[in-house]
Structure formats: structure tokens, C-alpha cells
Protein backbone atom coordinates (compact mmCIF):
# COMPACT_ATOMS: atom_id res chain seq x y z
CA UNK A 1 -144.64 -21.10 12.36
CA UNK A 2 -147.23 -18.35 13.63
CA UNK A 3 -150.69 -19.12 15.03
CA UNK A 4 -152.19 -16.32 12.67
CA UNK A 5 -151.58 -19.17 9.76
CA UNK A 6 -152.36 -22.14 12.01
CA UNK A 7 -155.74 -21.08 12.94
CA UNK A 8 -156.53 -20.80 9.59
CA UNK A 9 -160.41 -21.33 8.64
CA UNK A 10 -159.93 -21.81 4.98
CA UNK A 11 -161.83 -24.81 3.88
CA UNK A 12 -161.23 -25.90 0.53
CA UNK A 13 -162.48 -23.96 -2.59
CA UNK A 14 -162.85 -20.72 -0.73
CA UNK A 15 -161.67 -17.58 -2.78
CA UNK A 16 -161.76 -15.42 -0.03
CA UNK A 17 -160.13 -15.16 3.35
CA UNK A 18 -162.24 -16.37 6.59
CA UNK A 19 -161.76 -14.15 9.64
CA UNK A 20 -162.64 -15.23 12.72
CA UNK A 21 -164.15 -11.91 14.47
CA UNK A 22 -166.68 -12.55 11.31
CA UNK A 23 -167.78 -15.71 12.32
CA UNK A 24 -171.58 -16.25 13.71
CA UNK A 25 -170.73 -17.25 17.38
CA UNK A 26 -173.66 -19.85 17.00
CA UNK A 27 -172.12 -21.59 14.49
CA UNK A 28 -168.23 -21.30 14.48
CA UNK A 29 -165.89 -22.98 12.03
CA UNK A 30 -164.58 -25.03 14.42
CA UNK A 31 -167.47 -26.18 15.53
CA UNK A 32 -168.52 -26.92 12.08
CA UNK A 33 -166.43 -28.90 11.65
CA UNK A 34 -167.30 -31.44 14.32
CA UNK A 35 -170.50 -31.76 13.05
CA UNK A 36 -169.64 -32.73 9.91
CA UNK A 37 -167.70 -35.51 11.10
CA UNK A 38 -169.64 -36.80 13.45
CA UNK A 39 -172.26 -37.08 10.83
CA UNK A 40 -170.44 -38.70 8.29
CA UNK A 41 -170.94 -42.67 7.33
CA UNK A 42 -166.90 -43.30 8.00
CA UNK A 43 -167.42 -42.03 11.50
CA UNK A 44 -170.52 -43.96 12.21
CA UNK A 45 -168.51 -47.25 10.76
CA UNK A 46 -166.31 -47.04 13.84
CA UNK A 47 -169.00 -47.77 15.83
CA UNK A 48 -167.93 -51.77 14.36
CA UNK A 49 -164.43 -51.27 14.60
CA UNK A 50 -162.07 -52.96 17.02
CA UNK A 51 -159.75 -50.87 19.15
CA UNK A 52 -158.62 -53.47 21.90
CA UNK A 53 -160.87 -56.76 21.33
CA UNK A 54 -162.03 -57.98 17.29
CA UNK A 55 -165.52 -58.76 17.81
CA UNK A 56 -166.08 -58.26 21.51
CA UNK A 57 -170.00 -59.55 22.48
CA UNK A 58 -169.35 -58.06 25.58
CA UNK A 59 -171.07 -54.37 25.70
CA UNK A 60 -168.80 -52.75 27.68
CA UNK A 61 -165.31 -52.87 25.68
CA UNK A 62 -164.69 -49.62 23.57
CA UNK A 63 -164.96 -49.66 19.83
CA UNK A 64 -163.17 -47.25 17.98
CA UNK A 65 -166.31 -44.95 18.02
CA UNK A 66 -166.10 -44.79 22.02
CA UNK A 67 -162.54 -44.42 21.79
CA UNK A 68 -162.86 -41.42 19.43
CA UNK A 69 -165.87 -39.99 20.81
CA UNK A 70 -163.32 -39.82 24.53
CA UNK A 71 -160.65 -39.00 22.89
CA UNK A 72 -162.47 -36.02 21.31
CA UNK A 73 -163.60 -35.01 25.10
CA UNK A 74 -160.35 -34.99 26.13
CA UNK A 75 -158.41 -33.17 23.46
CA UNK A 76 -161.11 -30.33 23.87
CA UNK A 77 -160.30 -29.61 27.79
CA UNK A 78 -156.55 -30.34 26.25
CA UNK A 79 -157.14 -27.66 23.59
CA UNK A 80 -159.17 -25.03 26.10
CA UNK A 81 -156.30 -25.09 28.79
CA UNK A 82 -153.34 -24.28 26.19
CA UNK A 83 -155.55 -21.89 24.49
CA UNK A 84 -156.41 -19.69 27.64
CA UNK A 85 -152.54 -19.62 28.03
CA UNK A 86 -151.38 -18.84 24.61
CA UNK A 87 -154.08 -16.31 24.28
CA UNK A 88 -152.61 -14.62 27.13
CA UNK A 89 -149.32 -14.86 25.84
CA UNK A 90 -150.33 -13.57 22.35
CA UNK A 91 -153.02 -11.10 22.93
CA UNK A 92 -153.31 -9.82 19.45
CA UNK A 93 -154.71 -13.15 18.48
CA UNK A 94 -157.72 -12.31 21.12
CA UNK A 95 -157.99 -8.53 20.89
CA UNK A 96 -157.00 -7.83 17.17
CA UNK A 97 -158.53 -11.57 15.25
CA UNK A 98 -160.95 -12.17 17.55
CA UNK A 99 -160.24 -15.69 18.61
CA UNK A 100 -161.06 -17.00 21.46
CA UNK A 101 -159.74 -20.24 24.21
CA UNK A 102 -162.71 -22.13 22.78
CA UNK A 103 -161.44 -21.96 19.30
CA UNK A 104 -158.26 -24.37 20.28
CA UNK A 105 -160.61 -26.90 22.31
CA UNK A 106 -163.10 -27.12 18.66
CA UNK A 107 -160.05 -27.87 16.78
CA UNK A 108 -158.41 -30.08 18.81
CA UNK A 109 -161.97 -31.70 19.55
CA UNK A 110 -162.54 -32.07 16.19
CA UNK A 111 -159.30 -33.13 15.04
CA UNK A 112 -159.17 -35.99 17.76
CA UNK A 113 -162.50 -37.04 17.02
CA UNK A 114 -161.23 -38.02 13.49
CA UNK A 115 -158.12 -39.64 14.23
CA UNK A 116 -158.78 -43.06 13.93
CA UNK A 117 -161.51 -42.21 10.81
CA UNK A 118 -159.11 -44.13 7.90
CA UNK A 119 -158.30 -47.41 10.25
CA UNK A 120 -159.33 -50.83 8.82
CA UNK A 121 -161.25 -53.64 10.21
CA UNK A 122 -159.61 -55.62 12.70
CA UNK A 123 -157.68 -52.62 14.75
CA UNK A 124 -153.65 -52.67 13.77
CA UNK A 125 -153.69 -56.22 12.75
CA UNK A 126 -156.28 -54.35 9.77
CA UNK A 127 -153.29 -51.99 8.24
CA UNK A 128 -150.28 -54.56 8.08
CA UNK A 129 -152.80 -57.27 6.54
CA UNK A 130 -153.56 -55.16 3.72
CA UNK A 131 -149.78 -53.74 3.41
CA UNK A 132 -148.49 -57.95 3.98
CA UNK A 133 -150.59 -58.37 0.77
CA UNK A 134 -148.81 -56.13 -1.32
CA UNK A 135 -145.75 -57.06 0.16
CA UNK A 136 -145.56 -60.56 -0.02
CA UNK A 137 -149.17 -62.24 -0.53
CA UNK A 138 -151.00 -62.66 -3.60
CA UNK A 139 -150.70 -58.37 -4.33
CA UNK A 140 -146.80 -58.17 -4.82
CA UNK A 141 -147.40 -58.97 -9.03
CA UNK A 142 -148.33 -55.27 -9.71
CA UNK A 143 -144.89 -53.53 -8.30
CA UNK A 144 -143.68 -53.30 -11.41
CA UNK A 145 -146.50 -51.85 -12.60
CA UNK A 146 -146.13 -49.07 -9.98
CA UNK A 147 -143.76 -46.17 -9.10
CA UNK A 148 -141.68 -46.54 -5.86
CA UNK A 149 -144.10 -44.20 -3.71
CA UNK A 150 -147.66 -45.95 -5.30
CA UNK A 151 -145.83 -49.68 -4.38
CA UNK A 152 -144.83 -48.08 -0.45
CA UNK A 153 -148.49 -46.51 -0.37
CA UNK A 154 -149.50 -49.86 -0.84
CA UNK A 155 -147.37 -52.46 1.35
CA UNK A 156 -147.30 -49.53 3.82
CA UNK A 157 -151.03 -48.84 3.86
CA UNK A 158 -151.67 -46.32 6.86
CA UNK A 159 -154.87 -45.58 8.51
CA UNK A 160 -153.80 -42.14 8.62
CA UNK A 161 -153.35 -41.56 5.42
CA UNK A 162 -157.09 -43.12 4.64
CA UNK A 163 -158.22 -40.81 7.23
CA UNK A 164 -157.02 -38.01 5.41
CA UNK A 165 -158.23 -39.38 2.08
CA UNK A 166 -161.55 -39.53 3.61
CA UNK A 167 -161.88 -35.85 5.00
CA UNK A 168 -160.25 -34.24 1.69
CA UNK A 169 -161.02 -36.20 -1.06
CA UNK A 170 -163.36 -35.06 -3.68
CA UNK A 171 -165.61 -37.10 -5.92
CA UNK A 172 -168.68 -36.39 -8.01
CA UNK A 173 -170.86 -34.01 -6.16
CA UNK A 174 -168.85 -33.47 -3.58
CA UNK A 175 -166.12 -31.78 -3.86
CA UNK A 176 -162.94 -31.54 -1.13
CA UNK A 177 -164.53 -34.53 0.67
CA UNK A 178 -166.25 -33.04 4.47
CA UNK A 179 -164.30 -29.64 3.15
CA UNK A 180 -162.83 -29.53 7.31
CA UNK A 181 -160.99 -25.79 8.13
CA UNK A 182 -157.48 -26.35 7.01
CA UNK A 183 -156.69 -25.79 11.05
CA UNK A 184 -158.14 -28.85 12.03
CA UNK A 185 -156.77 -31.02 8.84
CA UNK A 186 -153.63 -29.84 10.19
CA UNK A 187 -153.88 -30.89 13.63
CA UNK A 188 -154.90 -34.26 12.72
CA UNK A 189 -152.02 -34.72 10.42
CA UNK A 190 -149.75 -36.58 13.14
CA UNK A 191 -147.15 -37.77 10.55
CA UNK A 192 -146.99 -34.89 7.95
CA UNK A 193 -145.29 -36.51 5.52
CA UNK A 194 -145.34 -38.77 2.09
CA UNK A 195 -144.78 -42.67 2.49
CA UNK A 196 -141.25 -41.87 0.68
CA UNK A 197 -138.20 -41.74 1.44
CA UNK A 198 -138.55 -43.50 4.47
CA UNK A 199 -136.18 -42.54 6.91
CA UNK A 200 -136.51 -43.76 10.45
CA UNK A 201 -135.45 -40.95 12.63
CA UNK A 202 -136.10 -40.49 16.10
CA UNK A 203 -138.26 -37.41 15.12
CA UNK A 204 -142.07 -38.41 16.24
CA UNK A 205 -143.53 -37.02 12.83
CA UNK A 206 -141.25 -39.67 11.03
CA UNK A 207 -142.94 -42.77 12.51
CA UNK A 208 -145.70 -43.10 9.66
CA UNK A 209 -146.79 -40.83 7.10
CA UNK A 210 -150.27 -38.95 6.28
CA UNK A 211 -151.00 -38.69 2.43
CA UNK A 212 -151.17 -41.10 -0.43
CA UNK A 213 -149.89 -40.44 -3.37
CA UNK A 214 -153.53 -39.45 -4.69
CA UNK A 215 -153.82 -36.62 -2.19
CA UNK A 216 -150.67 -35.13 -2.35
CA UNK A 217 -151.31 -32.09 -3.93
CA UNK A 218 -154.01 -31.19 -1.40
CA UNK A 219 -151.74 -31.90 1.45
CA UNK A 220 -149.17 -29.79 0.07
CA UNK A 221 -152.00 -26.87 -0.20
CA UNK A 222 -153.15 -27.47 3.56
CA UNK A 223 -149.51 -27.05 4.88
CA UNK A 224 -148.36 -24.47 2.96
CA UNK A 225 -151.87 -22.28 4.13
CA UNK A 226 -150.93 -23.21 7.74
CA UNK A 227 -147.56 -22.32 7.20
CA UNK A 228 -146.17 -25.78 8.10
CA UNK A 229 -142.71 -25.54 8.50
CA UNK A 230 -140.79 -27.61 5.54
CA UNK A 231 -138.36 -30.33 7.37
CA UNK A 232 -136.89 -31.20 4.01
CA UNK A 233 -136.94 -30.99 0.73
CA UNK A 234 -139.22 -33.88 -0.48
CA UNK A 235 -142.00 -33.35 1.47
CA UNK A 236 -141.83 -33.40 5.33
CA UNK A 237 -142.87 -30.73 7.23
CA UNK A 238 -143.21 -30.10 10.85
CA UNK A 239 -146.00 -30.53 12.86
CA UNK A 240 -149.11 -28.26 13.18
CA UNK A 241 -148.81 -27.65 17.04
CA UNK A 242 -152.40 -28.62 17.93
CA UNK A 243 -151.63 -32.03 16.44
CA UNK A 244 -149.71 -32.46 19.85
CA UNK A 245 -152.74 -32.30 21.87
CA UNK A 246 -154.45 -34.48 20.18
CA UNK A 247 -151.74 -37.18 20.09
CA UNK A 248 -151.48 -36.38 23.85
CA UNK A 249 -155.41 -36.98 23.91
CA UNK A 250 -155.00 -40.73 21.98
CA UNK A 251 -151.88 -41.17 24.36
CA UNK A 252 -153.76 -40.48 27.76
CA UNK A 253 -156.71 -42.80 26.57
CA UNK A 254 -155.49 -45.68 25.25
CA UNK A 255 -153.05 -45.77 28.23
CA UNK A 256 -155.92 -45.56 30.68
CA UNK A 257 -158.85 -46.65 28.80
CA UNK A 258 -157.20 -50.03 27.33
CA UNK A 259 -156.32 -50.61 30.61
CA UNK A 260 -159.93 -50.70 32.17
CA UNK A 261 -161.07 -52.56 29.30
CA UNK A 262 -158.83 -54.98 30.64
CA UNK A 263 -160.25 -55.12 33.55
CA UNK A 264 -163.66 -55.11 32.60
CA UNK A 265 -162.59 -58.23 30.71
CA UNK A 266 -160.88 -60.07 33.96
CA UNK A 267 -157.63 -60.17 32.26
CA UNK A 268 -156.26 -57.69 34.61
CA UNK A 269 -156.74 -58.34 38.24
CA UNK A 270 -158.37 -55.44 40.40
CA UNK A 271 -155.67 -55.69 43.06
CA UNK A 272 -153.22 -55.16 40.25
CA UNK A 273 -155.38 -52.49 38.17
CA UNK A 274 -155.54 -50.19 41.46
CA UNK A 275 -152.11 -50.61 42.67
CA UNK A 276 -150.80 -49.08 38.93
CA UNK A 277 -153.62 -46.31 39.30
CA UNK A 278 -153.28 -45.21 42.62
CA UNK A 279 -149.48 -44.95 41.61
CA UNK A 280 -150.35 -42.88 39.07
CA UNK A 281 -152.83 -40.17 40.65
CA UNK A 282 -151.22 -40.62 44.62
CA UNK A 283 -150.76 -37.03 44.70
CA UNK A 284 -154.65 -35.72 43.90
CA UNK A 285 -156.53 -38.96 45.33
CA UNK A 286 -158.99 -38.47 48.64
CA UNK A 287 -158.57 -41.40 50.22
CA UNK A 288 -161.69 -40.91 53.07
CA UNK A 289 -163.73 -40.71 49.33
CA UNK A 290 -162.28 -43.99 47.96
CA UNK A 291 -162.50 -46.35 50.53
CA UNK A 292 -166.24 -44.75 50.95
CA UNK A 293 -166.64 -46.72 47.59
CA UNK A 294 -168.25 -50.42 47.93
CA UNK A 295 -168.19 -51.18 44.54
CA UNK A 296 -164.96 -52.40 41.99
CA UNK A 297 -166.72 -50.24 39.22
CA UNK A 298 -167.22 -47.21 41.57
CA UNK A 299 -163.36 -47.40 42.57
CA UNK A 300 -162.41 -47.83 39.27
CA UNK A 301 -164.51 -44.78 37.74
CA UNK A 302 -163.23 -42.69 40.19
CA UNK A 303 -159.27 -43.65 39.41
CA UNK A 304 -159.83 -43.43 36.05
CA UNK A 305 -161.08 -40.40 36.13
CA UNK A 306 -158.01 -38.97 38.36
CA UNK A 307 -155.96 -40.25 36.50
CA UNK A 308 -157.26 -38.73 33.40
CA UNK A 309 -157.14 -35.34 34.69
CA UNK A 310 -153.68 -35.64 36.37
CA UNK A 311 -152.28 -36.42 32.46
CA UNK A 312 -154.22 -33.85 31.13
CA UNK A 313 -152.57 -31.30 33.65
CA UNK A 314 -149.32 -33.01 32.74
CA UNK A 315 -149.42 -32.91 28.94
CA UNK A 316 -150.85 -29.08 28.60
CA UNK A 317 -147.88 -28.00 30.78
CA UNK A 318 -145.11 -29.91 29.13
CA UNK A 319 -147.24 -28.56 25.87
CA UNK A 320 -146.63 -24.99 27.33
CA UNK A 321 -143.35 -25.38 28.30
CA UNK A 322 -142.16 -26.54 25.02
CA UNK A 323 -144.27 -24.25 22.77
CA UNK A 324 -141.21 -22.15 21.56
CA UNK A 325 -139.59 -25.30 20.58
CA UNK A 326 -142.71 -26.64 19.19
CA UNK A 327 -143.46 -23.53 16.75
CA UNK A 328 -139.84 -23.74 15.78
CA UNK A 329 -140.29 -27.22 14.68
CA UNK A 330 -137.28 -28.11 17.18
CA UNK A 331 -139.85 -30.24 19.39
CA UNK A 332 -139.28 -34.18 18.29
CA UNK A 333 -141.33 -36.27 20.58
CA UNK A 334 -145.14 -37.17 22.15
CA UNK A 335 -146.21 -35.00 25.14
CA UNK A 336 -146.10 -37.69 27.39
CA UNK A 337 -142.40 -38.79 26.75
CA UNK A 338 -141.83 -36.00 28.22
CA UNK A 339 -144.51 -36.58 30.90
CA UNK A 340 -143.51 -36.40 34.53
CA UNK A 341 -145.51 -39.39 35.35
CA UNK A 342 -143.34 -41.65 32.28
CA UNK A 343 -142.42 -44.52 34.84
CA UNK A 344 -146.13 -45.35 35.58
CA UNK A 345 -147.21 -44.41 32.21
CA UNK A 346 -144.70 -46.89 30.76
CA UNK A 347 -145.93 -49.91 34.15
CA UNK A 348 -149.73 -49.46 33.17
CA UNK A 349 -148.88 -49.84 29.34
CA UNK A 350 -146.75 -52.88 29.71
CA UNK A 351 -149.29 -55.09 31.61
CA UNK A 352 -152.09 -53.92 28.77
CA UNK A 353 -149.41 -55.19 26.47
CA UNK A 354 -149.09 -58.70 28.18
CA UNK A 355 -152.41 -59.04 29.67
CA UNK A 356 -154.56 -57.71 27.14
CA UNK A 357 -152.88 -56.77 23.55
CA UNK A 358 -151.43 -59.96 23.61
CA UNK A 359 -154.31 -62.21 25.20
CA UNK A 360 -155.23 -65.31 23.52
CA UNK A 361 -158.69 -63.96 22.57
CA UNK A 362 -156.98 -60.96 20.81
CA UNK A 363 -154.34 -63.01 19.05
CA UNK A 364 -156.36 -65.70 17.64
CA UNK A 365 -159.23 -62.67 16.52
CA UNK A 366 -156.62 -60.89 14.81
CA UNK A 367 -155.17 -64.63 12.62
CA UNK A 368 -158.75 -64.77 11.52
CA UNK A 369 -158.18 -60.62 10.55
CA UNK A 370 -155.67 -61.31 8.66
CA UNK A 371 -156.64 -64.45 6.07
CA UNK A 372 -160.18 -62.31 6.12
CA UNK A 373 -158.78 -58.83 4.63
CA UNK A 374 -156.31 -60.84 2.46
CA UNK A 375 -158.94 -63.12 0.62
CA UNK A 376 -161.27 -59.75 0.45
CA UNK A 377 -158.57 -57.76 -1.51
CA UNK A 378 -157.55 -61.23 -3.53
CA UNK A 379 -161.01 -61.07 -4.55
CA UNK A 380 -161.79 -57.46 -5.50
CA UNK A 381 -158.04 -56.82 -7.09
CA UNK A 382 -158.49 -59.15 -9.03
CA UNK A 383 -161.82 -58.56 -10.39
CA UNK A 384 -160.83 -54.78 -10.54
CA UNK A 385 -157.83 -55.40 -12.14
CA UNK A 386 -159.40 -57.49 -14.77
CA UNK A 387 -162.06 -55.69 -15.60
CA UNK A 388 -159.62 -52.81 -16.57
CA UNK A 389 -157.69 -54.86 -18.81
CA UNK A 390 -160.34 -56.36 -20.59
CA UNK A 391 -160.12 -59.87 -19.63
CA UNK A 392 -162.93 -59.48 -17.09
CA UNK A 393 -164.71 -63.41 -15.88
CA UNK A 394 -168.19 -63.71 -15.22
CA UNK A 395 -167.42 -64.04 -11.66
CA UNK A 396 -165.58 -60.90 -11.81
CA UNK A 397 -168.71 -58.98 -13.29
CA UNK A 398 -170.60 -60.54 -10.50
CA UNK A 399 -168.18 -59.61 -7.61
CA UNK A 400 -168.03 -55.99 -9.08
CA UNK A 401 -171.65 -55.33 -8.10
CA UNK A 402 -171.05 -55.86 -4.88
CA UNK A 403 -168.71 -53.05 -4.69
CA UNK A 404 -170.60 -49.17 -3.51
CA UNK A 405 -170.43 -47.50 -6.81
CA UNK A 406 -167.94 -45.10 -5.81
CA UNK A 407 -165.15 -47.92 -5.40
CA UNK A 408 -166.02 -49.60 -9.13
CA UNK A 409 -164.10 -46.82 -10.61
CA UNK A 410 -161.30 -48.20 -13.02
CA UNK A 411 -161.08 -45.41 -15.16
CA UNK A 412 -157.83 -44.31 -13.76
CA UNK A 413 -154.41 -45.74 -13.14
CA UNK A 414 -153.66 -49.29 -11.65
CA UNK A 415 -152.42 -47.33 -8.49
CA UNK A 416 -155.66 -45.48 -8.61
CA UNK A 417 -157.71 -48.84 -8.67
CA UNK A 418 -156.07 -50.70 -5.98
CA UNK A 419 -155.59 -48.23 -3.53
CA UNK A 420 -159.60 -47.84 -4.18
CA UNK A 421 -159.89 -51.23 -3.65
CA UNK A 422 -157.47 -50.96 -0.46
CA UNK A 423 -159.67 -48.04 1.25
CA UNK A 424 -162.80 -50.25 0.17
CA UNK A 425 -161.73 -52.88 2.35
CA UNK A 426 -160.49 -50.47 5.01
CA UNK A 427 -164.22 -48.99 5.45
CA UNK A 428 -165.58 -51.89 6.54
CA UNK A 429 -166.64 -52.62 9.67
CA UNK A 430 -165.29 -56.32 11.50
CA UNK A 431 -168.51 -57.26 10.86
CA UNK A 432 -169.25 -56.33 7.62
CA UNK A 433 -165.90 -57.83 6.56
CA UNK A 434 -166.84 -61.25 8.54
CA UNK A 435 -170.36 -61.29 6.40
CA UNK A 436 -168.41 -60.28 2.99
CA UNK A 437 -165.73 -63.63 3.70
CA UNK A 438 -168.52 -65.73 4.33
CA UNK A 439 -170.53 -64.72 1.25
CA UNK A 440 -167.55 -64.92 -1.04
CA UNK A 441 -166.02 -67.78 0.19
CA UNK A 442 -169.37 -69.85 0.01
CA UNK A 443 -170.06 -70.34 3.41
CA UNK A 444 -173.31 -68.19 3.50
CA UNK A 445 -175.59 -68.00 1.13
């Protein structure tokens, strides 16, 4: 792979090439980009959706919006950093295309700031609810209506394959969805890849997969542009080497942010909270300015904040180190795997993991999730379904104009419908999906 391909800023239905020393520097591509998502309805949906507790009242525990807005902050000092060094290690790039070290902080901005765009209500707990359905709730009945891959997009349903659904697809009057630079669809393509075969490797790109079978053509189009390299022959390609960064960006945090939340919450103890930081940022603390600090929230801030930089540091020199590797598509794991600071990494995540993912509040938030989402889809397949085949109920006809128009579609294939239906219930916000049960269940009225 070349970075001449992966900066690419072809957006879809262009017929002619983009070049960056072209660009108005008051409005670059990159930055374009951003905007559009930012001001998109899926985006402002996360605002409602859970990333550590389902329907927190508390106002200080991140929602996936927070979480994406800071992980966007991050992944654009991430991006900056590398780019000042690869710019000085590929000149050309600066002197000849015109780019410049801001370019790689846009993309990487932008690309993080959509990463957890296609996730369902109800955080995790969201995706394997609707998959469970398919697999083994009321859902398994169409498989044999279905090819292998539309069945595994379906019991397999992945949040980044929605998000990539969302960005790229077209529909009636607007055509190749946000239509994003093909450079920052390919950094946020973490698992480049169809849902089949499914081969568990220890290759990080094999861990999920990025494209339904709907979108495959498209995705195919993006990597071939960026000059992807192909892993095999049916359909796996390396990553785009930006899409690092931004995992590294997720990575750094979740594993610090989660963690506060925690705290915040009282499930994590201060004296336990700043033993695990102060492990993790000993080397860059000032200790005369932390015990100056009178207040848990001050000391905390400040930690956090250390902490965040020292993995930033971390992950954009393991990043630089292993760029050969990386453009080779020889590189198989996260940034921080490789992260000199692993051991604490590994202490902070397993007390979020005991004290917080698995807290009582969480668990019993994410049951309720579950029956939610399933009776939602039971309800909406089956009207969809029916409605298609001609055997549509009154109830059915009823449901059905509940649906947004653009998700009443059933002029195309089963797949086509329920994977509709699927990403339906996958834009909603824990709210939203709360307020739908109770209306269709007949609790509210």
C-alpha cells in the first residue's frame, strides 16, 4: 500500500480525480467530511445511546455521542503527530501533492468520530440481541429463505457494518449516503472484510467484519481506490493504516474514560481509581501539582488527562515504529497490544470489567435490552414480512405506519427487508426503543 492511494479524496460519483494542492484551504475534504457527520440524524441519535450504563439519569456518564465526540479529539492529535512524521519521511507527499500534517488529524478525526455511528440501542448487549434473534429466537424461520452470507449478516449483525451502511448507502435523493472521501471510509473500516467465511485468526482485522451483503459492491470500490491490500481471495483486505489510530483512539478512551465513569458512579473506589492511574502516568506526573489539588474531581481530571497523553505518545510511536509492517499488511494487532504500558492497560480494564461492565445496574439494564429489541424486530418482521407476501393483518398495516418511510420498503428481497428492519431497530435511541415496547406491547397508550 502507498499513501498517494490512501489519502485519496474521491467521494463517490466523482468522474474526476481530487488533488489536494487544489483544495480551498478553508474548506478541505477532510474537514468536510466532519461536518457532514456531525450533522447527520445517526450521529445526533448517539446522543441516547448507551456506551457504559443503559439509561443512566445521572448527567455525568458518557453516551456514545461523548464517547465519539472524545474519541474524535483524540484520534486528531493521534492523526497530527504520525502525520508530521510520515510527511517528513515521505516528502513528496508535502512538496509534490500538497498535503499537509493536518490532513491525517481530519481523517482520523473524522473517521473516529463515526465509529460507533451503526451501534444499536442498548450498547453491545444491542448487536447480539438482534443477531440471538436470527439465531435462535423467533427470526431463525427465514434461513432457508436466505443465502449463507444474508443468514451470517443477520445472526451476526455488526454495528460496524451499519455504520458503514449509514455513511455509503444511497437512497432516493441522496445518493452514496453522506458521500465521506474514500480516505476516511477507509480508516473507519476496522474489520475490512465480508461476514463470510468466518475464520477466527489471530489477525485484528478478522475479529468482526464491515459490510453487509447490500453494500458490498461499494466496499469493494472504496478499497480497491485506496489500494487496500487483498488478504485473500474472497474478500479480506488489509487495513487502511489510519484505521489504526483510530482504533488506538477508541482503545485509549474506553480504557480511561469507562474507568472514570466508574468512578463517577461510586463503583470504583477513589483510593483504588488513583492507585491504577498514577501507575499508569508515574513517569510524567508533578506530584507538588497533585497533592496542590483539594478536590477528588480535580485529581481525577488531572490523571486522566496524563494518562491520556502518555497513551497517545505511546500508540503514535509504536504506530511509527511499525509503519513498514503496517503498509505491508504484515502488522496483525491493536496499537496498544503492543503498548509499553500493556500491564496497567490490561489492571485498569479488568476492574472496569468487574466493577462496572458487569455491575448489577448494567446487567439487569441490558436483560431488559434484550426482550426489548427482540419483541421490536418480532413485531416489524413480521408485519414486513407479511405485507410482502400478501397475507398482510390489519395490525400489520397499522404497525407499518409507524415505520420512517424509508424502512417500509419491501420491494426488494427478504434479505433486503429484514436487514431494513434490523438497521431500523438499530437507529433507535434506548429511549426511543423503551417508548416503541411500551406502545406496542400495550402498556402506554
Amino acid at each position: 500500500m502507498n499513501w498517494e492511494e490512501l489519502l485519496s479524496l474521491r467521494r463517490f460519483g466523482d468522474t474526476t480525480k481530487r488533488l489536494r494542492k487544489e483544495q480551498d484551504e478553508t474548506r478541505l475534504g477532510f474537514e468536510v467530511d466532519y461536518d457532514r457527520i456531525i450533522f447527520s440524524a445517526a450521529f445526533r441519535s448517539l446522543q441516547d445511546k448507551t456506551q457504559v450504563i443503559p439509561l443512566s439519569k445521572t448527567d455525568f456518564v458518557h453516551t456514545r455521542l461523548t464517547h465519539s465526540l472524545e474519541v474524535s479529539v483524540v484520534g486528531r492529535s493521534l492523526g497530527r503527530i504520525a502525520g508530521k512524521q510520515l510527511l517528513a519521511k515521505y516528502p513528496h507527499l508535502q512538496e509534490t501533492l500538497g498535503y499537509q500534517f493536518n490532513d491525517f488529524g481530519a481523517i482520523v478525526a473524522a473517521a473516529s468520530l463515526a465509529h460507533d455511528i451503526g451501534n444499536p440501542p442498548f450498547g453491545h448487549s444491542g448487536e447480539k440481541a438482534i443477531g440471538e434473534f436470527f439465531k435462535s429466537g423467533a427470526g431463525v424461520g427465514y434461513q432457508s429463505e436466505l443465502t449463507a452470507k444474508e443468514y451470517q449478516d443477520l445472526i451476526d449483525f455488526e454495528g460496524n457494518a451499519n455504520g458503514f451502511r449509514i455513511l455509503t448507502e444511497s437512497r432516493e435523493g441522496v445518493e452514496g449516503g453522506l458521500r465521506l472521501s474514500y480516505a476516511t471510509l477507509g480508516a473507519f473500516l476496522k474489520y475490512p472484510k465480508e461476514s463470510l467465511p468466518k475464520k477466527p485468526t489471530q489477525h485484528i482485522a478478522d475479529k468482526k467484519y464491515a459490510c453487509f451483503q447490500s453494500n458490498v459492491q461499494f466496499f469493494n470500490e472504496v478499497a480497491t481506490e485506496l489500494g487496500l491490500k487483498q488478504r485473500t481471495q474472497d474478500g479480506s483486505y488489509s487495513r487502511h493504516p489510519l484505521t489504526f489510530l483510530v482504533e488506538a483512539a477508541d482503545d485509549i478512551c474506553y480504557t480511561i474514560i469507562d474507568f472514570e465513569d466508574g468512578i463517577n458512579l461510586g463503583l470504583i473506589s477513589e483510593e483504588y481509581a488513583l492507585e491504577y492511574l498514577i501507575k499508569l502516568v508515574k513517569d510524567r506526573i508533578d506530584t507538588k501539582k497533585y497533592h496542590r489539588l483539594a478536590h477528588m474531581d480535580d485529581r481525577l481530571s488531572y490523571l486522566r488527562a496524563l494518562a491520556i497523553n502518555t497513551l497517545i505518545s505511546d500508540a503514535t510511536e509504536t504506530f511509527l515504529q511499525n509503519e513498514p509492517a503496517i503498509l505491508q499488511g504484515s502488522f496483525n494487532t491493536s496499537l496498544l497490544d503492543k503498548s509499553n504500558y500493556k500491564a496497567q492497560i490490561k489492571d485498569i480494564l479488568s476492574l472496569s470489567a468487574e466493577k462496572v461492565y458487569r455491575s448489577q445496574e448494567v446487567i439487569e439494564k441490558e436483560i431488559a435490552g434484550y426482550r426489548i429489541i427482540a419483541d421490536i424486530l418480532e413485531a416489524y418482521s413480521d408485519a414486513l414480512v407479511r405485507s410482502k407476501k400478501g397475507s398482510a393483518r390489519n395490525y400489520d398495516r397499522l404497525l407499518l405506519t409507524t415505520l420512517p418511510a424509508r424502512f417500509q420498503d419491501i420491494s426488494g428481497s427478504l434479505y433486503s427487508v429484514l436487514l431494513n428492519c434490523c438497521c431500523y431497530v438499530a437507529s433507535l435511541s434506548d429511549s426511543a426503543a423503551v417508548h416503541i415496547h411500551n406502545k406496542i406491547s400495550g402498556k402506554q397508550l
